[in-house]
N, C-alpha and C. Protein backbone atom coordinates (compact mmCIF):
# COMPACT_ATOMS: atom_id res chain seq x y z
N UNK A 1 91.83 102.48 74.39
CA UNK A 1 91.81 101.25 73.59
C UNK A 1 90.52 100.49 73.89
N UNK A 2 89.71 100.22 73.03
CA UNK A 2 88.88 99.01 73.18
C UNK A 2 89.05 97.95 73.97
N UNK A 3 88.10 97.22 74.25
CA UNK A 3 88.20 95.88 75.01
C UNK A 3 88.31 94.62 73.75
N UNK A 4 89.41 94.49 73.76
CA UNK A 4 89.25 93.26 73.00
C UNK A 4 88.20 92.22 73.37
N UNK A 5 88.07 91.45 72.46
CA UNK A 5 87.08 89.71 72.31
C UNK A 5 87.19 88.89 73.21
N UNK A 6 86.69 88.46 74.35
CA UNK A 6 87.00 87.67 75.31
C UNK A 6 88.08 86.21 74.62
N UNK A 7 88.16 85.78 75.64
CA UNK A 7 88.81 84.66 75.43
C UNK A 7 89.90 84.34 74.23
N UNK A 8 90.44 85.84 74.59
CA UNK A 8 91.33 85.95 72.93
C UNK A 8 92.90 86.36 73.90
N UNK A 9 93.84 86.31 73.06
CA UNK A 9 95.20 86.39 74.17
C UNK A 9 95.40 87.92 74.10
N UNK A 10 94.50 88.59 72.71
CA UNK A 10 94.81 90.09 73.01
C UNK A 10 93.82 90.53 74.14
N UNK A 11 92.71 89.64 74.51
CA UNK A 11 92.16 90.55 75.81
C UNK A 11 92.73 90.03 77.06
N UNK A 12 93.65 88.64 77.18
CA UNK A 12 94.54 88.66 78.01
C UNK A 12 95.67 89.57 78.30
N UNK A 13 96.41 89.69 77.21
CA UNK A 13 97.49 90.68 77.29
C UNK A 13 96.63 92.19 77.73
N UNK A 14 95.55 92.63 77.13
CA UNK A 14 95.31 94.32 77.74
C UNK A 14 94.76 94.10 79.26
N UNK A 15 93.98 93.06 80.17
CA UNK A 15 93.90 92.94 81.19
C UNK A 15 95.22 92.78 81.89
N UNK A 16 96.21 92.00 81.23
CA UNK A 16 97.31 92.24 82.54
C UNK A 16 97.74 94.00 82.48
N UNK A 17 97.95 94.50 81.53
CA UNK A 17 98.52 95.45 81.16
C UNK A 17 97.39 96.57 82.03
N UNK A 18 96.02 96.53 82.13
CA UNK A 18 95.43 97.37 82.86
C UNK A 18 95.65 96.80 84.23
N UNK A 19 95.90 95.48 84.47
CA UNK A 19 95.88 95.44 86.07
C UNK A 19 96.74 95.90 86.78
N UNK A 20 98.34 95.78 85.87
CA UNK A 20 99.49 96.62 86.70
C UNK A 20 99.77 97.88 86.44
N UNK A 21 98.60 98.32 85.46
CA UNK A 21 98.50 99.75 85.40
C UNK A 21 97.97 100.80 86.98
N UNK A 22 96.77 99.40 87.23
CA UNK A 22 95.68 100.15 88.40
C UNK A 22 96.93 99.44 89.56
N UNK A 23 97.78 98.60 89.46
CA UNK A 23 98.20 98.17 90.61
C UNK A 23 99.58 98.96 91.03
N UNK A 24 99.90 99.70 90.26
CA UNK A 24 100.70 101.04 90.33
C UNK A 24 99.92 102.32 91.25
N UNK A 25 98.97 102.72 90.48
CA UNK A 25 98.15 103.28 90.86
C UNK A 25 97.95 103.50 92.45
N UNK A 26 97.42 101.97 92.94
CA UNK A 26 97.17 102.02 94.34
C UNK A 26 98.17 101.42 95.17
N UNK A 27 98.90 100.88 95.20
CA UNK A 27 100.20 100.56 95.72
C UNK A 27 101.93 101.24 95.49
N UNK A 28 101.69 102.35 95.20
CA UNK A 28 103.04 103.39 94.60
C UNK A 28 103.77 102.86 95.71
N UNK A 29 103.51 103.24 96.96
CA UNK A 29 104.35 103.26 98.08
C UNK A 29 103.45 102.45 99.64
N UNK A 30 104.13 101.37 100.38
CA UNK A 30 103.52 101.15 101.44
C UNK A 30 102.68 102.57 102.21
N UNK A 31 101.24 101.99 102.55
CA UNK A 31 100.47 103.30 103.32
C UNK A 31 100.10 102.32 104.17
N UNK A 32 99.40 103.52 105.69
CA UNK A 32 98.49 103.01 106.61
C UNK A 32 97.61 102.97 106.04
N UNK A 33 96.35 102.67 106.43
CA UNK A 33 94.76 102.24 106.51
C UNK A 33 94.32 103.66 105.91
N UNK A 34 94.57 103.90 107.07
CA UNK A 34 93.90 105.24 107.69
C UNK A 34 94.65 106.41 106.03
N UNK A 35 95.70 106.71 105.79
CA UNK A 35 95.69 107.23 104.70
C UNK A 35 95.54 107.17 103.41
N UNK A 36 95.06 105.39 102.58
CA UNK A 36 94.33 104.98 101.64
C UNK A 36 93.17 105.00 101.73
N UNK A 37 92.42 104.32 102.97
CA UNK A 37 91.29 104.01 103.21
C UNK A 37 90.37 102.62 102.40
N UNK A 38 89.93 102.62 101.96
CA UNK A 38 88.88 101.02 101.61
C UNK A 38 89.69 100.46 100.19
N UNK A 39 90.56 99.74 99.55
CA UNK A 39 90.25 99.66 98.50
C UNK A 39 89.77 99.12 97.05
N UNK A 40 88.76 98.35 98.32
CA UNK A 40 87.87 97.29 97.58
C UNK A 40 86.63 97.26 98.34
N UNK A 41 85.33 96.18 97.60
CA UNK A 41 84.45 96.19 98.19
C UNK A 41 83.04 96.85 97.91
N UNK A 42 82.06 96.10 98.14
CA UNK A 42 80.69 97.33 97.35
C UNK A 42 80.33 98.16 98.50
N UNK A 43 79.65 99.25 98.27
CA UNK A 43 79.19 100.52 99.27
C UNK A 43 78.52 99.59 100.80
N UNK A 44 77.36 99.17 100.09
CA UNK A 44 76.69 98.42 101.43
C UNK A 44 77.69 97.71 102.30
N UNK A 45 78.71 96.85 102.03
CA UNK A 45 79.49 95.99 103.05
C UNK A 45 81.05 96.91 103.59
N UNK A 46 80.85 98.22 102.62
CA UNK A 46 81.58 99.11 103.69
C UNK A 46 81.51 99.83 104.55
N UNK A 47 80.28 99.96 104.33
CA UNK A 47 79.22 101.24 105.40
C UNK A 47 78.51 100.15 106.22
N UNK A 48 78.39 98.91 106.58
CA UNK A 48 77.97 98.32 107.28
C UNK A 48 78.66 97.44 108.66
N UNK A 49 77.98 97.66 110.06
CA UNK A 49 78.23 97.43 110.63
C UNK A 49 78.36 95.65 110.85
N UNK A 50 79.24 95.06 111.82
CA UNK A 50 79.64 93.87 111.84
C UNK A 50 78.19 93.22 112.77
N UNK A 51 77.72 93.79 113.20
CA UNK A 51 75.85 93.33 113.96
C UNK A 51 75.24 92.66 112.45
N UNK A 52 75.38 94.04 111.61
CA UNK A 52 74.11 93.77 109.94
C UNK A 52 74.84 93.52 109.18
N UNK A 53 76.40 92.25 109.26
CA UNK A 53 76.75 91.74 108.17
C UNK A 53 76.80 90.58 108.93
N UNK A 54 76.65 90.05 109.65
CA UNK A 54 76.85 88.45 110.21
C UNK A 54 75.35 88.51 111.60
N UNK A 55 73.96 88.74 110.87
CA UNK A 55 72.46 88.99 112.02
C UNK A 55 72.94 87.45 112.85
N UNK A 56 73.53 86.51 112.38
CA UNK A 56 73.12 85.20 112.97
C UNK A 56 74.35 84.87 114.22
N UNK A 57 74.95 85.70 114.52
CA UNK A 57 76.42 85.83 115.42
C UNK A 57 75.85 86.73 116.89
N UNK A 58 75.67 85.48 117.99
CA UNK A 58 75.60 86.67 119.33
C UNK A 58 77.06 87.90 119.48
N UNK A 59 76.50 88.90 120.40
CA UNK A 59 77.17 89.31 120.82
C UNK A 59 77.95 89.12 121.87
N UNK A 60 77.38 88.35 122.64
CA UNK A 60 78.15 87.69 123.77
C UNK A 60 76.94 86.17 124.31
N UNK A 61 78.12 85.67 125.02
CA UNK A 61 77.24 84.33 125.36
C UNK A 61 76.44 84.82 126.62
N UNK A 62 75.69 83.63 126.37
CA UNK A 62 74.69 83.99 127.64
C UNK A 62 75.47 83.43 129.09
N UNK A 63 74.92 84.28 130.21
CA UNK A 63 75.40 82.99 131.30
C UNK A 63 75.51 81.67 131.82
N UNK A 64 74.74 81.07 131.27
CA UNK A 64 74.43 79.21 131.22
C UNK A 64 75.89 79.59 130.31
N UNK A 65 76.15 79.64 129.02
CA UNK A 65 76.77 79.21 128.27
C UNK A 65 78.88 79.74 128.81
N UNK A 66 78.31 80.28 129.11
CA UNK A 66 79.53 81.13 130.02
C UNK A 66 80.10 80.31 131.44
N UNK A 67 79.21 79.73 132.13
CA UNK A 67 79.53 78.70 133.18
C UNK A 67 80.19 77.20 132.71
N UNK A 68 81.34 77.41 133.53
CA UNK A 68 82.05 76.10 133.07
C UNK A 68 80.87 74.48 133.00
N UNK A 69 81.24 73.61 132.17
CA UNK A 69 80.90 72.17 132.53
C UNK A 69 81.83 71.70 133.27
N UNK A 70 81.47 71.18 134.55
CA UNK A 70 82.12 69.98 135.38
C UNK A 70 81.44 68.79 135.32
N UNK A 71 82.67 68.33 135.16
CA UNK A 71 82.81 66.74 134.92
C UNK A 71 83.42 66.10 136.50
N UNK A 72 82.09 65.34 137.37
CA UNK A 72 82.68 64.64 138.25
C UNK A 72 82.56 63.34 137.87
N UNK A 73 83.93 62.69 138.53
CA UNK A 73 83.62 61.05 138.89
C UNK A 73 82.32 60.70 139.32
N UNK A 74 82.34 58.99 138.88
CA UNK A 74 81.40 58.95 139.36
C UNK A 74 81.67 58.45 140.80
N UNK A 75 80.66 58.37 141.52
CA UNK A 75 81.43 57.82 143.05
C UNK A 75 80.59 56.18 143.10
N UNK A 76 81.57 55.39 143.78
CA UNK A 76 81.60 53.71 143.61
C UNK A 76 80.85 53.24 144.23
């Protein structure tokens, strides 16, 4: 079938009708991870590691930042 005319209720009605078509599709039956695998998402942000999707995130704190702040009284 064609794509109906945007903003028309027949290309509303064939989008629901394809979405629970594809949502059949990939949800038949509860799965693990591991036996669907990805099922969304573009190539680059699936094949990419969590370092080269967030460059601005340490990996761990430094030691200054790792040492508690103490807070003493002051003395009188």
């Amino acid at each position: 079938m064609k794509r109906p005319k945007l903003s028309t209720k027949e290309h509303a009605d064939w989008m629901r009708r394809r979405a629970e078509e594809r949502s059949k599709k990939l949800f038949r039956e509860p799965t693990e991870f591991n036996e669907r695998g990805i099922i969304s998402g573009s190539d680059q942000s699936i094949h990419s590691t969590d370092a080269e999707v967030f460059p601005d995130e340490l990996k761990e704190y430094s030691p200054q930042e790792r040492k508690p702040k103490l807070v003493t009284p002051k003395e009188q």
